[in-house]
Each structure stands twice: as structure tokens, then as C-alpha cells.
N, C-alpha and C. Protein backbone atom coordinates (compact mmCIF):
# COMPACT_ATOMS: atom_id res chain seq x y z
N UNK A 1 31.93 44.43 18.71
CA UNK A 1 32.58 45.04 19.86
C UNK A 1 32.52 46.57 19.76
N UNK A 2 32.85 47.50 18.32
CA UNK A 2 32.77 48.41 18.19
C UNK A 2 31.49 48.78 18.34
N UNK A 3 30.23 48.26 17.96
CA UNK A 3 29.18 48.78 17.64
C UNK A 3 28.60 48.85 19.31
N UNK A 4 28.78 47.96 19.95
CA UNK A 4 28.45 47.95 21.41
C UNK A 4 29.17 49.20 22.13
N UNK A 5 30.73 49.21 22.17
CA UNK A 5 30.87 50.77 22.78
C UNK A 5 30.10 51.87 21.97
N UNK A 6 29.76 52.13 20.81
CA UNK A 6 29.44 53.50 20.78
C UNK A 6 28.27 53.22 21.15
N UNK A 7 27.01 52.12 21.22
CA UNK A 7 25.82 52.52 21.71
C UNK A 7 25.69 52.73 23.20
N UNK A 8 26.87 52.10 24.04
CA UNK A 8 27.29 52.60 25.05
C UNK A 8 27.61 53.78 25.95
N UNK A 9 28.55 54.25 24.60
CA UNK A 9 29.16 55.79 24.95
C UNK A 9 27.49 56.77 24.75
N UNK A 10 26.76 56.41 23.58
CA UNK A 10 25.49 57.16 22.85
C UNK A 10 24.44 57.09 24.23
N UNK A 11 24.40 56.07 25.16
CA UNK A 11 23.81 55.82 26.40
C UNK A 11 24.24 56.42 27.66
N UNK A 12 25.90 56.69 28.05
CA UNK A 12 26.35 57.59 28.84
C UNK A 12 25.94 59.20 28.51
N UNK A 13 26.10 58.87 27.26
CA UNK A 13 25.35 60.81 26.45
C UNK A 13 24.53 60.97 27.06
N UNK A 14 23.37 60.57 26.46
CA UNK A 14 22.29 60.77 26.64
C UNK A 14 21.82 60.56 28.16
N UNK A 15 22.63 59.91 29.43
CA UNK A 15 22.12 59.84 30.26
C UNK A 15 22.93 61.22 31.13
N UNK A 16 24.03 61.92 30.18
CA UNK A 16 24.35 62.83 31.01
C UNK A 16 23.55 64.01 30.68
N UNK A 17 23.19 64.12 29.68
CA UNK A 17 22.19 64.88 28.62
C UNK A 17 20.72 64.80 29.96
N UNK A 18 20.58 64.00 30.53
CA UNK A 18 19.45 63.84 31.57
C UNK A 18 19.36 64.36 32.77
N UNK A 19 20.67 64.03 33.20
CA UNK A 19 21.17 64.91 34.58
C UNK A 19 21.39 66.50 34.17
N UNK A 20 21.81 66.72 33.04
CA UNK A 20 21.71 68.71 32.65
C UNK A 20 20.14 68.76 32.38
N UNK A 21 19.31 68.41 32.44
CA UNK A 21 18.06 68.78 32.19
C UNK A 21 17.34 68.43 33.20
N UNK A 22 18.04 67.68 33.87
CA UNK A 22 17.17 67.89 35.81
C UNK A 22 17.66 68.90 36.26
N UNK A 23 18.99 69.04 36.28
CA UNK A 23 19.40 70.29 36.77
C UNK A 23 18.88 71.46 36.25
N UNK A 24 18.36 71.70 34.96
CA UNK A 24 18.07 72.72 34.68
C UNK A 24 16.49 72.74 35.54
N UNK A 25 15.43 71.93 34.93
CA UNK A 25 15.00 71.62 36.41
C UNK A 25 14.54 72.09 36.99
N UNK A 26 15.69 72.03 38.15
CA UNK A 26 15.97 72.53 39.48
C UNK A 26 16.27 73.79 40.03
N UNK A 27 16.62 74.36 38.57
CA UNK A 27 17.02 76.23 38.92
C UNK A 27 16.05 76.83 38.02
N UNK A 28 15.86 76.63 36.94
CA UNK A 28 14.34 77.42 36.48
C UNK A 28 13.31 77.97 37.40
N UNK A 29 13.45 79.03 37.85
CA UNK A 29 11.36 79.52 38.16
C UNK A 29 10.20 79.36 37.28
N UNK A 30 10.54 79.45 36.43
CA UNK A 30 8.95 79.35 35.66
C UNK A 30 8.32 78.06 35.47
N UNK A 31 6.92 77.66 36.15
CA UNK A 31 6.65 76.37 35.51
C UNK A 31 6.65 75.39 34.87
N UNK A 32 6.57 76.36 33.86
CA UNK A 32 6.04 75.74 32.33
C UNK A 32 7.94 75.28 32.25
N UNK A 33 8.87 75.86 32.15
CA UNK A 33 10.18 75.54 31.82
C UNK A 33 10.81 74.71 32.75
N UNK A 34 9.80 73.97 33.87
CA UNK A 34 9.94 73.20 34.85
C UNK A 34 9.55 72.04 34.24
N UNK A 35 8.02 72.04 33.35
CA UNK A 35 7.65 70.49 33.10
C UNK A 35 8.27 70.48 31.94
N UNK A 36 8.63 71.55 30.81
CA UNK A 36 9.87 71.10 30.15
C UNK A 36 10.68 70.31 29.94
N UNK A 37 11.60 70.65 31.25
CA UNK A 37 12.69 70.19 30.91
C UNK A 37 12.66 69.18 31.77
N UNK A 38 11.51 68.85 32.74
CA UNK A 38 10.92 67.35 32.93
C UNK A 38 10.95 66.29 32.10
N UNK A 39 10.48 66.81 30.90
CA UNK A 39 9.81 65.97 29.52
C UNK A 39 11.29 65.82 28.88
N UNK A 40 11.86 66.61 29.05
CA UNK A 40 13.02 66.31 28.17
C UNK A 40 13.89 65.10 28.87
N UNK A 41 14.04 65.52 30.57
CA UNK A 41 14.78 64.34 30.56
C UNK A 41 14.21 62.48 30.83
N UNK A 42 13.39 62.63 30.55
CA UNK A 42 12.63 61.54 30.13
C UNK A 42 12.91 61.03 28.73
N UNK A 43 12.58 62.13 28.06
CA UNK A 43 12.58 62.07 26.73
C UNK A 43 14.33 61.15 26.44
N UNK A 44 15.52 61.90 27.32
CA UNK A 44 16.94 61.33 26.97
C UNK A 44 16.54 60.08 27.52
N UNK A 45 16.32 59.53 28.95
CA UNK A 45 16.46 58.54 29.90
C UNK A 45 15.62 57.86 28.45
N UNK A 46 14.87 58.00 27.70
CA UNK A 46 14.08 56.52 27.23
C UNK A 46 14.74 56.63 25.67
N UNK A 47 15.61 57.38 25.49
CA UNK A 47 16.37 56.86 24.33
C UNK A 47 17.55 56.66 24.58
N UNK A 48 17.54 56.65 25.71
CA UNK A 48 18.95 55.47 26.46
C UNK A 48 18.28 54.78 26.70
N UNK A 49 17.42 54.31 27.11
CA UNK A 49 16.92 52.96 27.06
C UNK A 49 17.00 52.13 25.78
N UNK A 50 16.50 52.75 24.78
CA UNK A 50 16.49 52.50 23.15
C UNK A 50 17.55 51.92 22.58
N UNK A 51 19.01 52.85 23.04
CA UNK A 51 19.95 52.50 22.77
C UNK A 51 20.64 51.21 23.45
N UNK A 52 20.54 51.09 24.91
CA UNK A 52 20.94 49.52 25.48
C UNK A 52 19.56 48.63 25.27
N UNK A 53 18.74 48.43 24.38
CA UNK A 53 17.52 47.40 23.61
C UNK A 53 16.98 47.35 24.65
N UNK A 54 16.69 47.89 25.54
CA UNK A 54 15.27 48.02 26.44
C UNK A 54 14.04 49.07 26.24
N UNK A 55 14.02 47.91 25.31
CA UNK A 55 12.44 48.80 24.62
C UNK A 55 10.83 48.90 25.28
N UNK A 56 10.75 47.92 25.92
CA UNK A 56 9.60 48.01 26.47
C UNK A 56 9.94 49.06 27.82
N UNK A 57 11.00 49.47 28.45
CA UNK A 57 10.78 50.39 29.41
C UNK A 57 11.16 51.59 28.88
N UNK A 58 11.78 51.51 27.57
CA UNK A 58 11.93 53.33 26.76
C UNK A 58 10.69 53.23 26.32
N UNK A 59 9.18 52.51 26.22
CA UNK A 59 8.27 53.12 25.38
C UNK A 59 7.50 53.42 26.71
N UNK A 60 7.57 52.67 28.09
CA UNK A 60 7.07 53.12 29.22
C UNK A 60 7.34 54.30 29.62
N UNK A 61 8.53 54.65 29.82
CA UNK A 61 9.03 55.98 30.35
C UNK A 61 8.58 57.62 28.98
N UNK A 62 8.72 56.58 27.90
CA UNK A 62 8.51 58.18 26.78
C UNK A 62 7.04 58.69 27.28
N UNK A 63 5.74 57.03 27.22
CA UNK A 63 4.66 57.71 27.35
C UNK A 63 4.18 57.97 28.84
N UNK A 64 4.82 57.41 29.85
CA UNK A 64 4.48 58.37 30.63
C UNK A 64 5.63 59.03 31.32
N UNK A 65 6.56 59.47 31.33
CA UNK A 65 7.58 60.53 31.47
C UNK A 65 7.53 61.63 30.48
N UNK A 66 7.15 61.28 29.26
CA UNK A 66 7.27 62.67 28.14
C UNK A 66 6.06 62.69 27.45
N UNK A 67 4.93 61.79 28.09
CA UNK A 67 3.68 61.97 27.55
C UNK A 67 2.61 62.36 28.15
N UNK A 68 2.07 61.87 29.40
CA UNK A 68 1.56 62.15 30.63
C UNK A 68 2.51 62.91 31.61
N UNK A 69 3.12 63.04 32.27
CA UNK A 69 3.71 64.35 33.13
C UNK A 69 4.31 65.26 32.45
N UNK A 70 4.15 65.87 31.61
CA UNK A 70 4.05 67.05 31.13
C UNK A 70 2.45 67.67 31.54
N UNK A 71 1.16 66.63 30.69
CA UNK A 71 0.14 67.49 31.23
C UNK A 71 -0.77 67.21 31.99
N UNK A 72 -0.12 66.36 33.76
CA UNK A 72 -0.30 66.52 34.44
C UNK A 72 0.44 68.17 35.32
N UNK A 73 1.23 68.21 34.75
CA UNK A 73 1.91 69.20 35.74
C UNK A 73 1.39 71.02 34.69
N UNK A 74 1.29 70.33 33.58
CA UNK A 74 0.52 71.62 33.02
C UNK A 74 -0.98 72.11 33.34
N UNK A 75 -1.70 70.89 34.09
CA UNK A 75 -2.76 71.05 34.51
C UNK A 75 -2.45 71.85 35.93
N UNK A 76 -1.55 71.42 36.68
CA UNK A 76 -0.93 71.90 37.65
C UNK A 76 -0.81 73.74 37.98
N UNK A 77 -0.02 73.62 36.55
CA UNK A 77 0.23 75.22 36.24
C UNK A 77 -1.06 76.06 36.32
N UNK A 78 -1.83 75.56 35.27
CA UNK A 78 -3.00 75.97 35.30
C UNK A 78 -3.87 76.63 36.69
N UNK A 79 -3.75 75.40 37.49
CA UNK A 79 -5.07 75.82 38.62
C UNK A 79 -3.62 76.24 39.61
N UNK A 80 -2.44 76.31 39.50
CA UNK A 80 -1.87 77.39 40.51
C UNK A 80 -2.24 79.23 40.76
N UNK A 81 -1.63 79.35 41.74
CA UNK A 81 -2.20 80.56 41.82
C UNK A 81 -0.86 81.67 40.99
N UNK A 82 -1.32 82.98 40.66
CA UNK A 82 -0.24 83.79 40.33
C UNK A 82 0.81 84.45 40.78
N UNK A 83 0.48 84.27 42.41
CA UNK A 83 1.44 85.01 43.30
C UNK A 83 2.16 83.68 44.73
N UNK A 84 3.61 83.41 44.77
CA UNK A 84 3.70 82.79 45.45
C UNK A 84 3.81 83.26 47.15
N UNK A 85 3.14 82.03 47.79
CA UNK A 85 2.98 82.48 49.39
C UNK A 85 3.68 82.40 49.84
N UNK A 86 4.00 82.88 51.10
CA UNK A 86 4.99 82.99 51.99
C UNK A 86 5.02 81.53 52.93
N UNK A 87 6.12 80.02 52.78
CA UNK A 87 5.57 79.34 53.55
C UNK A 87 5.83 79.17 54.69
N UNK A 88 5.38 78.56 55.59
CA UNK A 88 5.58 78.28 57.08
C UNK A 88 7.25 77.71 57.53
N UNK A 89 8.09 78.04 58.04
CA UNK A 89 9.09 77.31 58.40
C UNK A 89 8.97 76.42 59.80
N UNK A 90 8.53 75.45 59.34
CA UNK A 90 8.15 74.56 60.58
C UNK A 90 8.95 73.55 60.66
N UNK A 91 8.99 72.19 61.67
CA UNK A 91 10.11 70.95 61.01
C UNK A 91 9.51 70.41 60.00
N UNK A 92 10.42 69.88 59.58
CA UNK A 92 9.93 68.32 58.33
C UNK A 92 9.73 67.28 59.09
N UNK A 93 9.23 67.59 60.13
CA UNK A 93 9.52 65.76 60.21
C UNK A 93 8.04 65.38 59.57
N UNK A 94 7.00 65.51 59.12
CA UNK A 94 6.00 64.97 59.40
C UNK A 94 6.52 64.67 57.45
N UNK A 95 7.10 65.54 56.78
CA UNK A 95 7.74 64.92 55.33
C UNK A 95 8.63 63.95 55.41
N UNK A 96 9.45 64.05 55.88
CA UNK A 96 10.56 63.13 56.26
C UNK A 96 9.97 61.65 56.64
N UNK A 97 9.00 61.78 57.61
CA UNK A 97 8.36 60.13 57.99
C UNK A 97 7.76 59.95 56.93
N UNK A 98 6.81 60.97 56.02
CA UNK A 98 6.20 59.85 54.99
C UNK A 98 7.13 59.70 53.56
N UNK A 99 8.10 60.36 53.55
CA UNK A 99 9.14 59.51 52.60
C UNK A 99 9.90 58.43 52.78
N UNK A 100 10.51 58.66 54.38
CA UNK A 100 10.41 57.25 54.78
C UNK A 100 9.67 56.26 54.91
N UNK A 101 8.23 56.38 54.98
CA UNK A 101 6.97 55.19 54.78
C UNK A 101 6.86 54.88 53.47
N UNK A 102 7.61 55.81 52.04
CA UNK A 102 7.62 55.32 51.03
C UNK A 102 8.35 54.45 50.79
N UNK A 103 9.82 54.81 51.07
CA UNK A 103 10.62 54.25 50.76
C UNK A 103 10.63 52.79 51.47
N UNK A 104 9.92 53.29 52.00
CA UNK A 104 10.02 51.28 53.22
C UNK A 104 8.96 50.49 52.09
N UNK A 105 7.76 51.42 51.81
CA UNK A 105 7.22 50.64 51.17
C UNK A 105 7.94 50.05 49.69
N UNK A 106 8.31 50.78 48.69
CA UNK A 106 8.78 50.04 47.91
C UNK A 106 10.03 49.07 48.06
N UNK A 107 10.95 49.17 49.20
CA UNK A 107 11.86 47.92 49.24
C UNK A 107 10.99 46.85 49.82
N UNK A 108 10.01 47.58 50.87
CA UNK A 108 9.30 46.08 50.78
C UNK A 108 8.29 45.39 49.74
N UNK A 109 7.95 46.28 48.31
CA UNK A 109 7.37 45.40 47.43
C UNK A 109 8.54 44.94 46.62
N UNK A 110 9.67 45.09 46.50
CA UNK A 110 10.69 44.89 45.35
C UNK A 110 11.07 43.64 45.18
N UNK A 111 11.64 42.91 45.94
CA UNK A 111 11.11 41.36 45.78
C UNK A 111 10.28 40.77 44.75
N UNK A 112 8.93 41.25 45.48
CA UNK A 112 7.80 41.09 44.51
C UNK A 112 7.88 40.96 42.85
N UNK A 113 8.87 42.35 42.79
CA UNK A 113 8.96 42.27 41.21
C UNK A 113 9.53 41.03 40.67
N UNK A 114 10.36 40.75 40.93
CA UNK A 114 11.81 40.26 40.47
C UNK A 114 10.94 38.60 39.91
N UNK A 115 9.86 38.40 41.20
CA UNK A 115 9.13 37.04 40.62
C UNK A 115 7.99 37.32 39.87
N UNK A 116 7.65 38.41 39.69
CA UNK A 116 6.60 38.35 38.55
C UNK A 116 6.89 38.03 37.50
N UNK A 117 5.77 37.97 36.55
CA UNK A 117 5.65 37.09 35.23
C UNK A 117 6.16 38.58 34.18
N UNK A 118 6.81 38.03 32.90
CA UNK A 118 7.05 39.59 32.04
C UNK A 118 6.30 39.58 31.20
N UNK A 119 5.68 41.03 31.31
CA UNK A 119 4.71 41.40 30.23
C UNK A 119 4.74 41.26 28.90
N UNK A 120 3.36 41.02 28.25
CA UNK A 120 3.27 40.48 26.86
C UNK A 120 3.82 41.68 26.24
N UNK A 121 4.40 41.12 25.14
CA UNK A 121 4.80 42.28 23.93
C UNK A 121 3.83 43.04 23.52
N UNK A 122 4.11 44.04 23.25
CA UNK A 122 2.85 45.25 22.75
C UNK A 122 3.13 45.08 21.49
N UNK A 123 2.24 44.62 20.82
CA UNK A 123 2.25 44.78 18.95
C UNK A 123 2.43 46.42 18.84
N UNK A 124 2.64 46.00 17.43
CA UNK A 124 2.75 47.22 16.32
C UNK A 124 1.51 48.08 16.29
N UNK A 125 0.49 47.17 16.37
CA UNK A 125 -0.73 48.13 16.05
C UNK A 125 -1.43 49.00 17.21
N UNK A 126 -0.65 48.78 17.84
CA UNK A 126 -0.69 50.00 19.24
C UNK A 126 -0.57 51.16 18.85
N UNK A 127 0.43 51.11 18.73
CA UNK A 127 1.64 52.60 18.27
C UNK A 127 0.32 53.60 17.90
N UNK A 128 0.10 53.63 16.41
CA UNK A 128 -1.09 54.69 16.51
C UNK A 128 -1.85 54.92 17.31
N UNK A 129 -2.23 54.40 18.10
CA UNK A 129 -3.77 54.63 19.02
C UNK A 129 -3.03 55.00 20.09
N UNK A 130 -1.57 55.13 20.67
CA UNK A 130 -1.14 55.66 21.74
C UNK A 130 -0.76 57.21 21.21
N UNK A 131 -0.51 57.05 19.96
CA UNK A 131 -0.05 58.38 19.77
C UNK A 131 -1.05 59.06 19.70
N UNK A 132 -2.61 58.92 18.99
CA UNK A 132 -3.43 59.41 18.97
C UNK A 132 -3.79 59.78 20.30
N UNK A 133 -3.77 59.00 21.37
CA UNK A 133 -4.07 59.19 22.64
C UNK A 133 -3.36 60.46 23.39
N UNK A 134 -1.74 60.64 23.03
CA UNK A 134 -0.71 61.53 23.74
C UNK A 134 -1.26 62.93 22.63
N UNK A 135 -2.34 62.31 21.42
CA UNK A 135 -2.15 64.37 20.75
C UNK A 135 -3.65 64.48 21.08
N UNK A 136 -4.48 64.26 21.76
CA UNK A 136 -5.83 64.72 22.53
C UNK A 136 -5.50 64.63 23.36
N UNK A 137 -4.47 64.03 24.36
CA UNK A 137 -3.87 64.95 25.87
C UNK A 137 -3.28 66.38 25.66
N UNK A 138 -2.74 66.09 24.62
CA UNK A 138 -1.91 67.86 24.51
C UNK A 138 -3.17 68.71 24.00
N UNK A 139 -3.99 68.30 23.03
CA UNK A 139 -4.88 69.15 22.62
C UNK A 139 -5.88 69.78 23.86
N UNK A 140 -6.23 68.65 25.05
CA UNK A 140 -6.75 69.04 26.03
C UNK A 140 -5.67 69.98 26.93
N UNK A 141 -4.44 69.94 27.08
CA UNK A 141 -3.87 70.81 27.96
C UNK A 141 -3.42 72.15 27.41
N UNK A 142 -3.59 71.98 25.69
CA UNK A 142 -3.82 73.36 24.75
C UNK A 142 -5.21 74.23 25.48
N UNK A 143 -6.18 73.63 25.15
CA UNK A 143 -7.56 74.06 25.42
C UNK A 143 -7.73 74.59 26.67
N UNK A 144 -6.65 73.82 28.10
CA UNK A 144 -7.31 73.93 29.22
C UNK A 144 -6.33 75.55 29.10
N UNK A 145 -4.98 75.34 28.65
CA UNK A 145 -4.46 76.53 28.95
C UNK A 145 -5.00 78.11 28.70
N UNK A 146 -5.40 77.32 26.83
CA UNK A 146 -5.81 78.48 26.44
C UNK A 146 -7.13 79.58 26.89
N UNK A 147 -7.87 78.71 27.47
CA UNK A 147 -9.17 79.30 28.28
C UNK A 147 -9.42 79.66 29.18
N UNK A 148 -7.79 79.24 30.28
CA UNK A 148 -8.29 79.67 31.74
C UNK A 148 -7.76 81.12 31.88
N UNK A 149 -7.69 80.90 33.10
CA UNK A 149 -7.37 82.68 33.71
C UNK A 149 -6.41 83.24 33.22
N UNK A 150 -5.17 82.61 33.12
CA UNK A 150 -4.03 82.90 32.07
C UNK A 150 -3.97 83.02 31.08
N UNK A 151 -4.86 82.32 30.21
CA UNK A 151 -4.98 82.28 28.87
C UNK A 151 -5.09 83.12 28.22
N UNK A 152 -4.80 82.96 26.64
CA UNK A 152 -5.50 84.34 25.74
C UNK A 152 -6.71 84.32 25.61
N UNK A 153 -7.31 83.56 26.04
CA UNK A 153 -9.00 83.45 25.76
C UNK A 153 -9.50 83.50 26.89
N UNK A 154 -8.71 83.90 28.23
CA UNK A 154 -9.87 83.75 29.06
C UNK A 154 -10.11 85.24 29.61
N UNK A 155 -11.19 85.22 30.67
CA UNK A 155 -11.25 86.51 31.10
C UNK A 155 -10.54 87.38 31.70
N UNK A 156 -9.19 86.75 32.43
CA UNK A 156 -8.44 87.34 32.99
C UNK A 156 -8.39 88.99 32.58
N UNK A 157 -7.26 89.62 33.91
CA UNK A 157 -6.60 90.60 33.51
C UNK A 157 -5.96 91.04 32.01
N UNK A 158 -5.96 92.51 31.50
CA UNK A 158 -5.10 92.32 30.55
C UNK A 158 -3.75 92.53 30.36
């Protein structure tokens, strides 16, 4: 009984620990301290997962919440430009309908889930070859950084 509240309470932590790191987030300007603290709250959300024994969706969310969107959005950084534009103040509606065409779409696949079959267990002998996989993504978003226009290696400005 004891051991269940504190992994409980260790799961409210960490999931409030998630909401301060969206929020942070959300007020940062700088990119890079944008996919940050992206990664981080992924990083909490899947060791709250860990902690209530949902392991197969804390190893989903680490590798792609804190493994892949980081350097997708660092690739991001990359090919942005250095100066931000001035944008158009026009309506939303034409955003507004296609979040609503999202959102219609996934309540109308959700169903779906609930009768699918559950995925096979991922052995042990994964583990290395994913991790190997997540340190030649970073090594590639090292490389891409370090060479482009921003970079210390690239031609840019000095």
C-alpha cells in the first residue's frame, strides 16, 4: 500500500515536473531552449510512465519524445532563417478547420485502437541497437549543426 502511494506521489512529480517544462517551453525565445525543454518533458512524462509499470509506452515516448524530436526540431533550427518575419494578421479559420479535421480524425480512428491486437514485447537485445541508433542521430544533428551557416565550421558571418 505504501510502496504504491509513493510511486504515485513520484508520478504526480514528475508529471508536474512536465507541465514546468512545457511551460518553460512556451516562454523561451531561443530554439534550441525550445527543443530542450521539449526533450525534457518527455523525458519526465516517460519516467512517469516507468513509475505506474507502463513500460512499453515510457520506452515509446523516451525514444521518440526525447530521442527523435529533439533532432527533428534541431534540424528545424538549422534550416531556419536568422531574422524573424513580420507575419500576416489574417483569420485562422483556414487553421482552425484543419485542427478540427484532425481532431475529427483521430476520435474517429480511436475505437479502432481499443480492438487492436497488443504489441509483442521488445526483448532485451534491442536496447543496444536503439541506443546506438539515438547516438548517430545526435552525432548527425552535431555535424549538421556544426557545419551549417551557424556553425563554427561553417562559412557564415563572423
Amino acid at each position: 500500500m505504501a510502496e504504491t502511494l509513493i510511486t504515485h506521489a513520484l508520478a504526480l512529480l514528475l508529471a508536474l515536473a512536465a507541465v514546468g517544462a512545457a511551460l518553460i517551453a512556451l516562454s523561451v525565445r531561443a530554439l534550441f531552449a525550445t527543443c530542450m525543454a521539449l526533450a525534457a518533458v518527455s523525458a519526465c512524462v516517460a519516467v512517469a510512465l516507468m513509475a505506474l509499470d507502463a513500460g512499453e509506452g515510457a520506452l515509446a515516448l523516451a525514444l521518440f519524445g526525447a530521442g527523435l524530436a529533439p533532432v527533428l526540431m534541431l534540424a528545424g533550427v538549422l534550416l531556419s532563417a536568422r531574422a524573424a518575419k513580420a507575419m500576416k494578421q489574417g483569420p485562422i479559420w483556414f487553421s482552425a478547420a484543419a485542427a478540427g479535421a484532425v481532431g475529427a480524425a483521430i476520435l474517429w480512428a480511436a475505437p479502432e485502437l481499443a480492438r487492436a491486437p497488443a504489441a509483442p514485447a521488445l526483448s532485451g537485445a534491442a536496447a543496444p541497437w536503439l541506443a546506438l541508433l539515438l547516438f548517430v542521430a545526435a552525432l548527425g544533428v552535431v555535424a549538421l549543426l556544426g557545419f551549417g551557416e551557424r556553425g563554427p565550421f561553417g562559412g557564415g558571418e563572423p
